[in-house]
N, C-alpha and C. Protein backbone atom coordinates (compact mmCIF):
# COMPACT_ATOMS: atom_id res chain seq x y z
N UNK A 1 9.66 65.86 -102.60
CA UNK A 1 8.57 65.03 -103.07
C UNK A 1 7.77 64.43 -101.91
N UNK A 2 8.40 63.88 -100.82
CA UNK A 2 7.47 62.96 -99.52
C UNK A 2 6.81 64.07 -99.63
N UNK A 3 7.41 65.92 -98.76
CA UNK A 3 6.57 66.69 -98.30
C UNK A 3 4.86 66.92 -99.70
N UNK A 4 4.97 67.11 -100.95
CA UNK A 4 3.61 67.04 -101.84
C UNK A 4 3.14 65.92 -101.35
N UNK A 5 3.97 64.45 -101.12
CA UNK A 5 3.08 63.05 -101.14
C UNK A 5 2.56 63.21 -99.50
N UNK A 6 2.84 63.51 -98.74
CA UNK A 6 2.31 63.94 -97.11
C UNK A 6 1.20 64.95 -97.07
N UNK A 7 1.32 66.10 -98.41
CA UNK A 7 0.10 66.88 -98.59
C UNK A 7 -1.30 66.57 -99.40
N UNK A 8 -0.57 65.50 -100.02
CA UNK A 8 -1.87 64.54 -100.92
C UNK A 8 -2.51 63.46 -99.84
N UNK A 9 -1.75 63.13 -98.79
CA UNK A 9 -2.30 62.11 -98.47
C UNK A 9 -3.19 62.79 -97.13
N UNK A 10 -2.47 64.15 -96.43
CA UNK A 10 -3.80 65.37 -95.93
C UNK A 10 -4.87 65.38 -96.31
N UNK A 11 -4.65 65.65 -97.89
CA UNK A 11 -5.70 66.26 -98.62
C UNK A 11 -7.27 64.58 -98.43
N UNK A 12 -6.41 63.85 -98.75
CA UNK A 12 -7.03 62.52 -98.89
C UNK A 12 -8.44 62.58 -97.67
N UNK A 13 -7.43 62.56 -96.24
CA UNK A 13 -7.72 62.32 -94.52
C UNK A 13 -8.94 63.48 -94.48
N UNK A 14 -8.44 64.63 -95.11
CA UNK A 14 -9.97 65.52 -95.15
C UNK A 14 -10.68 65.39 -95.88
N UNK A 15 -10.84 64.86 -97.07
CA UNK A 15 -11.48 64.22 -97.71
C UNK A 15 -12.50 63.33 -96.92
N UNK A 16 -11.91 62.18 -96.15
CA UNK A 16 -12.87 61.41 -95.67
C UNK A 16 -13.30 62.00 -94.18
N UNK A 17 -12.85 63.06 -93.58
CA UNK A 17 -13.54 63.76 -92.70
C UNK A 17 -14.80 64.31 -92.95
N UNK A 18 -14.94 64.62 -94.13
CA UNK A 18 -15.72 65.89 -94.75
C UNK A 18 -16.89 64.69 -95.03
N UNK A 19 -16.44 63.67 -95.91
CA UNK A 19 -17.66 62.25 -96.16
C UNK A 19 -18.56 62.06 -94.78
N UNK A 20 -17.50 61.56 -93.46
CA UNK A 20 -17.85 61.51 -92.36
C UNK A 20 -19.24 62.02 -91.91
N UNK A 21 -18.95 63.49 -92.18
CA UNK A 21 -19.68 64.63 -91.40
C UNK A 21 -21.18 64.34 -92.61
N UNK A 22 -20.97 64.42 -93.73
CA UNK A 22 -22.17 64.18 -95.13
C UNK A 22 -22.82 62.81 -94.20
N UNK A 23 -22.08 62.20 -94.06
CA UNK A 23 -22.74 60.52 -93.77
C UNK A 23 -23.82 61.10 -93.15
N UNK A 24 -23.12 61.48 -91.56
CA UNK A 24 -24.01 61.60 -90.71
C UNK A 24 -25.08 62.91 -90.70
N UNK A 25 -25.18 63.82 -91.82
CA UNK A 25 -25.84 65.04 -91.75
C UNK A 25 -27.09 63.99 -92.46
N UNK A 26 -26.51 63.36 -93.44
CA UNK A 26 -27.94 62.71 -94.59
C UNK A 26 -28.71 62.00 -93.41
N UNK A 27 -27.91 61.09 -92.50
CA UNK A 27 -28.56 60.36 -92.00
C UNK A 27 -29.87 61.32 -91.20
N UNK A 28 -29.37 62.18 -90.75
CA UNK A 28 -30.13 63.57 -89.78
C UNK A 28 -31.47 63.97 -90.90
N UNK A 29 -30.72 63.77 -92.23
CA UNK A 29 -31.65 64.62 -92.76
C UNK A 29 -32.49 63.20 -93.31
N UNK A 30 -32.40 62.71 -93.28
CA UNK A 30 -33.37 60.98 -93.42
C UNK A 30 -34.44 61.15 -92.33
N UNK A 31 -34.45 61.02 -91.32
CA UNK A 31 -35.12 61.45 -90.49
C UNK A 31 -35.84 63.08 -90.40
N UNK A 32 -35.08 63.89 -90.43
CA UNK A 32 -36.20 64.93 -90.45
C UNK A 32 -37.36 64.92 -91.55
N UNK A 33 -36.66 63.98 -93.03
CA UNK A 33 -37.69 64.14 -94.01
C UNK A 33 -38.95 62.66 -93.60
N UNK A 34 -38.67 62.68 -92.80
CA UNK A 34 -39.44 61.12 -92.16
C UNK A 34 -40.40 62.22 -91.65
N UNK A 35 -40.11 62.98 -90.28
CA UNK A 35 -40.92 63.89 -89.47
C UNK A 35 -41.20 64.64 -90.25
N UNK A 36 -40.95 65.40 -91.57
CA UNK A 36 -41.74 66.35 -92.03
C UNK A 36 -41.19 67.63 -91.72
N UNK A 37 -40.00 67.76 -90.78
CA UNK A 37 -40.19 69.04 -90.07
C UNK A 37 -38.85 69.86 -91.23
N UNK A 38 -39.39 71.04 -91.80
CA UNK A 38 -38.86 72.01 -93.08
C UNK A 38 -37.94 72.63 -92.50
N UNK A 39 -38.33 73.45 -91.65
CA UNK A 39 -36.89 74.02 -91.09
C UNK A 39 -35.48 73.45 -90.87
N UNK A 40 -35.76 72.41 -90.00
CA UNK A 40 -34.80 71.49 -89.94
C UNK A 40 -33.64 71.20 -91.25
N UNK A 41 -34.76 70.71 -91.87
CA UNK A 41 -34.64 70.35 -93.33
C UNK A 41 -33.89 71.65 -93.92
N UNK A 42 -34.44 72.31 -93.94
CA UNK A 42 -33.48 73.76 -94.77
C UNK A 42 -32.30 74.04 -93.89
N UNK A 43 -32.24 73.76 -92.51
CA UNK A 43 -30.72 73.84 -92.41
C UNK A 43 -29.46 72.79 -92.76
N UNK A 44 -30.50 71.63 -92.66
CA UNK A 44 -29.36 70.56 -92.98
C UNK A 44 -29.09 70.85 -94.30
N UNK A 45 -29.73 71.54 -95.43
CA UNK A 45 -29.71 71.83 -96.58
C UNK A 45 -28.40 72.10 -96.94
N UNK A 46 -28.71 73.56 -95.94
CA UNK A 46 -27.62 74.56 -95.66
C UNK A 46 -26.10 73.48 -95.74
N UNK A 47 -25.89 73.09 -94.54
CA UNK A 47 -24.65 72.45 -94.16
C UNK A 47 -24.13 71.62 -95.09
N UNK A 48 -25.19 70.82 -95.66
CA UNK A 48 -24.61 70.17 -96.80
C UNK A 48 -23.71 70.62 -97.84
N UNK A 49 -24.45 71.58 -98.30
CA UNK A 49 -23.77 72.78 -99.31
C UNK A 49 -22.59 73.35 -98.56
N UNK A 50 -21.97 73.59 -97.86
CA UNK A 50 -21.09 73.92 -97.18
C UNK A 50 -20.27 72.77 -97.61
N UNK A 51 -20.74 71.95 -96.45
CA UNK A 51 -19.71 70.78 -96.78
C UNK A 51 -19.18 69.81 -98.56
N UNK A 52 -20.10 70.17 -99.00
CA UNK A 52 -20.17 69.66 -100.35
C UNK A 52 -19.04 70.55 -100.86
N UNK A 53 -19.20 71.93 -100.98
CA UNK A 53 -18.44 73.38 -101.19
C UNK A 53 -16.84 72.58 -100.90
N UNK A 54 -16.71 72.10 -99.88
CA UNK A 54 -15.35 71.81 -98.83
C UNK A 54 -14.83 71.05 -99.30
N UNK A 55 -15.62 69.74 -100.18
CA UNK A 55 -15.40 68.77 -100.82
C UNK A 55 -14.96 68.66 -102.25
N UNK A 56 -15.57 69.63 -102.32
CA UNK A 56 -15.00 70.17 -104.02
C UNK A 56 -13.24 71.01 -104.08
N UNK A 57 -13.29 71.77 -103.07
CA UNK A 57 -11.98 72.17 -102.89
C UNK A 57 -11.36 71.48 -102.52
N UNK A 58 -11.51 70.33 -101.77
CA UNK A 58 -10.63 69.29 -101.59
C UNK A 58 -10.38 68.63 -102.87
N UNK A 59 -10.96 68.62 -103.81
CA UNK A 59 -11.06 67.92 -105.04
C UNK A 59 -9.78 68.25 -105.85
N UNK A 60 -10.53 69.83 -105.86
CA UNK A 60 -9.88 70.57 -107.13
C UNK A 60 -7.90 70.78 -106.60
N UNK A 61 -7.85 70.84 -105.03
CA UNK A 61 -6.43 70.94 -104.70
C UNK A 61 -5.71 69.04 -104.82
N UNK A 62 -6.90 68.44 -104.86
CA UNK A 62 -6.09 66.94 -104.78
C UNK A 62 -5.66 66.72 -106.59
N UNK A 63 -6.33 67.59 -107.74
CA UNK A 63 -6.29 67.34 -108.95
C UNK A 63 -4.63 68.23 -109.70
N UNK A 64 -4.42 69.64 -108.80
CA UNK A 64 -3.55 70.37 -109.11
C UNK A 64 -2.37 69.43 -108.47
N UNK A 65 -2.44 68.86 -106.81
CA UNK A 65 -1.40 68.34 -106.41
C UNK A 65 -0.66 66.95 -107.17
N UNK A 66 -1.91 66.09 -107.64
CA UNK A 66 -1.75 65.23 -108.54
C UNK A 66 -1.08 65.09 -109.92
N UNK A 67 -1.22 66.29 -110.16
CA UNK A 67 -1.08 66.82 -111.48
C UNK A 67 0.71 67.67 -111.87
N UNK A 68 0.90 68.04 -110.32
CA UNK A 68 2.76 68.31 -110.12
C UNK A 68 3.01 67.00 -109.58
N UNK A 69 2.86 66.16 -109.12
CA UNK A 69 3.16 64.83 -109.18
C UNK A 69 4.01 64.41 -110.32
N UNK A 70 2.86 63.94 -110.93
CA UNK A 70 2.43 63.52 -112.08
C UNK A 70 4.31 63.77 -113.34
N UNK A 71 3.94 65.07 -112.96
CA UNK A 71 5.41 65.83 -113.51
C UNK A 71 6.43 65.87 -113.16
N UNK A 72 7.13 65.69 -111.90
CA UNK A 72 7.72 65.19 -110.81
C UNK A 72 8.22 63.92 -111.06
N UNK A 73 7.12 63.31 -111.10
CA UNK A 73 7.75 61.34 -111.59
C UNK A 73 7.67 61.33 -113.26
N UNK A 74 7.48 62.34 -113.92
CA UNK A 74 7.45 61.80 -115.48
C UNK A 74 6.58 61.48 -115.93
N UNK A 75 5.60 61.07 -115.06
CA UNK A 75 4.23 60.81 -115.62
C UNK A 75 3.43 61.33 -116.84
N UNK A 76 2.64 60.98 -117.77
CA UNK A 76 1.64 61.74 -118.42
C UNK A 76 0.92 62.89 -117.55
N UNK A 77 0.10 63.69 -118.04
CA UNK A 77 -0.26 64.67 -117.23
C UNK A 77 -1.77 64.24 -116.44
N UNK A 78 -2.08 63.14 -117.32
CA UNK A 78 -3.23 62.67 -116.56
C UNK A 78 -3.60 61.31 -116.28
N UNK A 79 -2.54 61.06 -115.85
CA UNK A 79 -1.88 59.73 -114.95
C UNK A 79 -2.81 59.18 -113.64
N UNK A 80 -3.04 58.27 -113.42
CA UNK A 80 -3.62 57.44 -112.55
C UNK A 80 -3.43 57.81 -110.78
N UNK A 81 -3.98 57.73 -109.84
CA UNK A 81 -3.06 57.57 -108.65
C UNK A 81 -1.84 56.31 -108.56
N UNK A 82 -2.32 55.49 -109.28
CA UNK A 82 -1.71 54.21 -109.26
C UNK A 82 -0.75 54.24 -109.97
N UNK A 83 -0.35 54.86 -110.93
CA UNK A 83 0.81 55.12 -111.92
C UNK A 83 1.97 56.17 -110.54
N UNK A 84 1.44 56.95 -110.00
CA UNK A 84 1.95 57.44 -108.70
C UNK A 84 2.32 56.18 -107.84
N UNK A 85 1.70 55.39 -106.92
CA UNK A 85 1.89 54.65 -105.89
C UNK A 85 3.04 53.51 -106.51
N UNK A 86 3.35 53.33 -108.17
CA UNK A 86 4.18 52.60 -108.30
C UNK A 86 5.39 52.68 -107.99
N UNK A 87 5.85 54.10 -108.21
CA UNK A 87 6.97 54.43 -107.35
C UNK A 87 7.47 55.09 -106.24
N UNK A 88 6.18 54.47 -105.02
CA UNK A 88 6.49 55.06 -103.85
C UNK A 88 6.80 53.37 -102.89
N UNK A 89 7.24 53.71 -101.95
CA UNK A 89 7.57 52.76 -101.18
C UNK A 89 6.09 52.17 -100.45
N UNK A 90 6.53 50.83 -99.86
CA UNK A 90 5.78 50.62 -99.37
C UNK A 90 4.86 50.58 -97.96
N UNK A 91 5.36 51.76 -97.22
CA UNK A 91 4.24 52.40 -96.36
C UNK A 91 3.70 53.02 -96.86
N UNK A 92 4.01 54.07 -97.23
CA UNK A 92 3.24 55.36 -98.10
C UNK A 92 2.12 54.73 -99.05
N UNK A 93 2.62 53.55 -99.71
CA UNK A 93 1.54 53.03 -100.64
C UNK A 93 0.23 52.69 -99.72
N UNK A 94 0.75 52.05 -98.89
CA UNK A 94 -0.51 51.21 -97.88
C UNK A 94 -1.03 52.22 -97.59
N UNK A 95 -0.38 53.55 -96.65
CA UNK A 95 -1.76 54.42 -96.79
C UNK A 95 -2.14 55.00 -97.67
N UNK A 96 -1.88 55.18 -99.34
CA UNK A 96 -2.88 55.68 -99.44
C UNK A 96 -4.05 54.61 -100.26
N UNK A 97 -3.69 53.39 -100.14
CA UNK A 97 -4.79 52.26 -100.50
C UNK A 97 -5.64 52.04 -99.67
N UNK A 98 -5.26 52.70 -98.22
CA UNK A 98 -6.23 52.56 -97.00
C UNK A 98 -7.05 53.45 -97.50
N UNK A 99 -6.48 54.63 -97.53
CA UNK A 99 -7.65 56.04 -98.13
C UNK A 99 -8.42 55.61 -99.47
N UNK A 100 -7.78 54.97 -100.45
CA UNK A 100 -8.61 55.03 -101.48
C UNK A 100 -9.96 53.71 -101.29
N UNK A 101 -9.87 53.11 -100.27
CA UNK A 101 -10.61 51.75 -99.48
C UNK A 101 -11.90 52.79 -99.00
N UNK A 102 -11.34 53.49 -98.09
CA UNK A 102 -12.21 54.06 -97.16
C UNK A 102 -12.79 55.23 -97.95
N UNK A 103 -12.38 56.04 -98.85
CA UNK A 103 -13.62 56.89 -99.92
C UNK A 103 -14.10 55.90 -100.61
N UNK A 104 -13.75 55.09 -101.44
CA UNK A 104 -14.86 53.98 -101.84
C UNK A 104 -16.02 53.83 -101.10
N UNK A 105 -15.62 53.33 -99.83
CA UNK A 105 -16.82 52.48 -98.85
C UNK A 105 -17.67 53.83 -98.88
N UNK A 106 -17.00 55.18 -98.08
CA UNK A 106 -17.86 56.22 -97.88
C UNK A 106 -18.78 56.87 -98.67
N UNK A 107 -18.35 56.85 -99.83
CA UNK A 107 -18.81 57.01 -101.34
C UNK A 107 -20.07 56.58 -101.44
N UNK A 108 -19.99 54.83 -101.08
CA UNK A 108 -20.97 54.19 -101.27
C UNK A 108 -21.98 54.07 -100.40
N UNK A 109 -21.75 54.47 -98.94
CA UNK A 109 -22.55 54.97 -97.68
C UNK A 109 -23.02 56.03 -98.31
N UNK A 110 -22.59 56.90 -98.60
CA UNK A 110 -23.58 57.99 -98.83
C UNK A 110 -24.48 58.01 -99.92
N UNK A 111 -23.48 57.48 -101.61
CA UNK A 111 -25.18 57.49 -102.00
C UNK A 111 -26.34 56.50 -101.74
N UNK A 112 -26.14 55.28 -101.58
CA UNK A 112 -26.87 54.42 -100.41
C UNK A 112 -27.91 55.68 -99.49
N UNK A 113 -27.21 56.27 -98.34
CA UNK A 113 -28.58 57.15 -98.28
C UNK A 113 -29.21 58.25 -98.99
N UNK A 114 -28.35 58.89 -99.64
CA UNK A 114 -29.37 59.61 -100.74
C UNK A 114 -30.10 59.67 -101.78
N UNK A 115 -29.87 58.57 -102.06
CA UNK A 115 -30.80 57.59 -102.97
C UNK A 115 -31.75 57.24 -102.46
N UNK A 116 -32.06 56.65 -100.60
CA UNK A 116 -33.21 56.91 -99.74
C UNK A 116 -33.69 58.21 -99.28
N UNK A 117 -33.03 58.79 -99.60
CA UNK A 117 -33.53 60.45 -99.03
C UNK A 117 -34.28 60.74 -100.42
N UNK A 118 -33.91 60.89 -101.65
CA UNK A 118 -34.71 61.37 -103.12
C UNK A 118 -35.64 60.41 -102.52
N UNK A 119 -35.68 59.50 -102.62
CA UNK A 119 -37.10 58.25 -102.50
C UNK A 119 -38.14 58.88 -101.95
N UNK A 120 -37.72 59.42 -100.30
CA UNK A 120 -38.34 59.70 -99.50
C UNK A 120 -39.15 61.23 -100.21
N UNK A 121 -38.35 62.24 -100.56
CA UNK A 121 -38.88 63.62 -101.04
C UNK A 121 -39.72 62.89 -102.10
N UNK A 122 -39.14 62.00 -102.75
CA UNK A 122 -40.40 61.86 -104.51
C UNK A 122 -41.69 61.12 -103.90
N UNK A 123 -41.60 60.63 -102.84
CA UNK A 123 -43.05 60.02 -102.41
C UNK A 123 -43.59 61.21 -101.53
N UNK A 124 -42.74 62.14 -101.15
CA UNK A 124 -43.84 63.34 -100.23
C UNK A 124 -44.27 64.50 -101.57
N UNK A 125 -43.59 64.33 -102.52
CA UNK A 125 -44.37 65.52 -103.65
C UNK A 125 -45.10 64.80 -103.99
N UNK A 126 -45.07 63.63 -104.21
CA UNK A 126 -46.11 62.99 -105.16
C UNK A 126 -47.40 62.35 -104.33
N UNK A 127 -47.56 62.71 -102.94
CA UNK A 127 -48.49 62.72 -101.87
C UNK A 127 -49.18 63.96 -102.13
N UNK A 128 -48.18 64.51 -102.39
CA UNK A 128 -48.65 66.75 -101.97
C UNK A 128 -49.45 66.89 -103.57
N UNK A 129 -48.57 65.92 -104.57
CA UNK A 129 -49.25 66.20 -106.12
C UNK A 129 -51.05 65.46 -105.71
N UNK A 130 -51.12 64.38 -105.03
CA UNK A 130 -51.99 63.44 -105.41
C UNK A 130 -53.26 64.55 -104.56
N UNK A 131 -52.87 64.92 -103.55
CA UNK A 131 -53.52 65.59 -102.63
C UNK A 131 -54.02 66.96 -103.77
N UNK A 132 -53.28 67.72 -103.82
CA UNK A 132 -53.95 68.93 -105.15
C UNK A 132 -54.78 68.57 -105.77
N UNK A 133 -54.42 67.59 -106.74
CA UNK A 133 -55.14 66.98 -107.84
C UNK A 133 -56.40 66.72 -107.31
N UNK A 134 -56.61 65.94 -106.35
CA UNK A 134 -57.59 65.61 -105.47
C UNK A 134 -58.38 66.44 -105.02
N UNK A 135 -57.85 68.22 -104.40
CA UNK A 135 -58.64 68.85 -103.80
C UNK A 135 -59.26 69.82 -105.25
N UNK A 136 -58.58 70.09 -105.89
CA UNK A 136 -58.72 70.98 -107.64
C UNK A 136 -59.20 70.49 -108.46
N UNK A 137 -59.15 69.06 -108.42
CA UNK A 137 -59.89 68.41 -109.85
C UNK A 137 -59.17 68.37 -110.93
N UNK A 138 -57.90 69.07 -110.67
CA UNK A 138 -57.09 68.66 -111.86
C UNK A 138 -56.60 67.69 -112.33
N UNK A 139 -56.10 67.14 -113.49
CA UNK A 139 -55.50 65.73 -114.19
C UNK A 139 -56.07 64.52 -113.12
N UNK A 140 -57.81 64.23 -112.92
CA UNK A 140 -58.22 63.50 -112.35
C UNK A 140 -58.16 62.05 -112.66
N UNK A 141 -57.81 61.19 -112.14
CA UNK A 141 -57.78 59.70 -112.58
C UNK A 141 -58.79 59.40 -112.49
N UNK A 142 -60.22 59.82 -112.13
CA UNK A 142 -61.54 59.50 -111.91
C UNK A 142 -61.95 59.52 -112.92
N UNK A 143 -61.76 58.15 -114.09
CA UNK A 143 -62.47 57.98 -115.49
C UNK A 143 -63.90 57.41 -115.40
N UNK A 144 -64.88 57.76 -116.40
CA UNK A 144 -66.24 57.26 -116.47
C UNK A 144 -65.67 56.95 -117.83
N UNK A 145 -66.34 55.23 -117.41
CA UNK A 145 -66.25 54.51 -118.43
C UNK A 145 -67.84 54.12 -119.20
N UNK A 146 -68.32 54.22 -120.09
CA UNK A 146 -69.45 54.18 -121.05
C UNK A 146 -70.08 52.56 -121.06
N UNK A 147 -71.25 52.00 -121.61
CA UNK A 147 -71.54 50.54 -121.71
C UNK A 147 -70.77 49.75 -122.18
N UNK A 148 -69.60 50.53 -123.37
CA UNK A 148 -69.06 49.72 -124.31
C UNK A 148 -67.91 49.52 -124.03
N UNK A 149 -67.56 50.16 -122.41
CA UNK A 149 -66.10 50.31 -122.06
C UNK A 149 -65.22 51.23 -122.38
N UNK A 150 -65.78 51.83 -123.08
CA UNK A 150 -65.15 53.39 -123.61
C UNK A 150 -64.98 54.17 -122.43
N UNK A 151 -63.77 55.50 -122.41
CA UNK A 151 -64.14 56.61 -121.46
C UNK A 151 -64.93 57.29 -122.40
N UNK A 152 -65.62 58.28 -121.21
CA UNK A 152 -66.76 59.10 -121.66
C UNK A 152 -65.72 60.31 -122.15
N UNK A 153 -66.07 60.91 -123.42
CA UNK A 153 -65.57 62.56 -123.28
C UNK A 153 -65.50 63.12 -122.19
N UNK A 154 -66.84 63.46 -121.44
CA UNK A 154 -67.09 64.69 -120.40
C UNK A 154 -66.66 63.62 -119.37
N UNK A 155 -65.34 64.12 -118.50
CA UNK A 155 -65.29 63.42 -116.94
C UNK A 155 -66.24 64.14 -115.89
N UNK A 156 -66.54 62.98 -114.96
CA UNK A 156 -66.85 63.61 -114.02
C UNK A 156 -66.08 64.57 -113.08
N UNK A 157 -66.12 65.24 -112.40
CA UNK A 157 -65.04 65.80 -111.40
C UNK A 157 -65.51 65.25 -109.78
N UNK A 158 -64.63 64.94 -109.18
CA UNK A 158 -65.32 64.34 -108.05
C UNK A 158 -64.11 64.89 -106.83
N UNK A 159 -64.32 66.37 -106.70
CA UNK A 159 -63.41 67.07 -105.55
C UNK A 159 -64.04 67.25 -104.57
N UNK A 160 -63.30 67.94 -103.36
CA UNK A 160 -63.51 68.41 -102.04
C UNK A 160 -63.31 70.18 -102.30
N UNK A 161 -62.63 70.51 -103.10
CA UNK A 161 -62.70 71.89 -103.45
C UNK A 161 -63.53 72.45 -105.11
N UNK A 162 -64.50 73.24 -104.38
CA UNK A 162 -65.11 73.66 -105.98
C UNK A 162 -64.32 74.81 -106.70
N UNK A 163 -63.29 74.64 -107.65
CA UNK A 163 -63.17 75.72 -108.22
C UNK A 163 -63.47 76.49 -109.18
N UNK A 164 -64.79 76.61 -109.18
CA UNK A 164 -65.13 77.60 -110.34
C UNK A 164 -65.17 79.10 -109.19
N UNK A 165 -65.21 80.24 -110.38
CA UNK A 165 -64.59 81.42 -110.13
C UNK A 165 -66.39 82.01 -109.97
């Protein structure tokens, strides 16, 4: 049993390696979406997905290991970590309350920046939308309003690009 509880608590340590590396790629990629620069951007893409990939298998082996646990101590089959740590001693417990401390925090570091990273992409499409609209004349916010305060039926179009054919 230690040797599974020594491989859960592996599984844990790469776990927050793998957060680590996300932290600091978003942060990379916070900045490139600051500069604009795409390439960049499509590789950090890349790595993410990798690492995300890494994170999920860390997942899915921490759910199987959990899960012979689980069976091991008698547990229900879909038992708590904490229904686990009740009957482990108390080093083993402390680390893994350290680990479950430190994916919390990391957890929350990261979506913290990717929640600024979407921000950042939804204000550069919706620059790139305002800009189209602007050069095409399409879905123009440029209303003509009538004496009576009415909009007019016919809008004006008021672009930088003429598109008729």
């Amino acid at each position: 049993m230690n040797q599974e509880m020594d491989c859960l608590l592996d599984i844990f340590k790469h776990m927050l390696d793998i957060l680590d590396e996300l932290i600091l790629l978003s942060g990379r990629k916070k900045d490139t979406l600051i500069k604009n620069d795409l390439k960049e951007l499509n590789c950090i893409i890349g790595l993410e997905l990798e690492l995300t990939s890494k994170l999920a298998n860390c997942e899915k082996k921490r759910q199987e290991l959990t899960e012979r646990i689980n069976e091991a101590f008698g547990n229900e089959k879909n038992s708590k970590l904490d229904d686990i740590l009740l009957k482990l001693n108390d080093n083993i417990k402390a680390e893994f309350e350290f680990c479950r401390k430190e994916l919390v925090s990391k957890l929350s570091q990261q979506k913290k920046v990717n929640d600024l990273n979407t921000e950042l992409t939804n204000q550069g499409l919706s620059y790139i939308d305002f800009m189209m609209n602007l050069l095409t004349g399409n879905k123009s916010s440029n209303m003509v309003y009538n004496n009576q305060g009415y909009i007019q039926q016919k809008m004006k179009a008021r672009t930088l690009y003429e598109n008729k054919v």
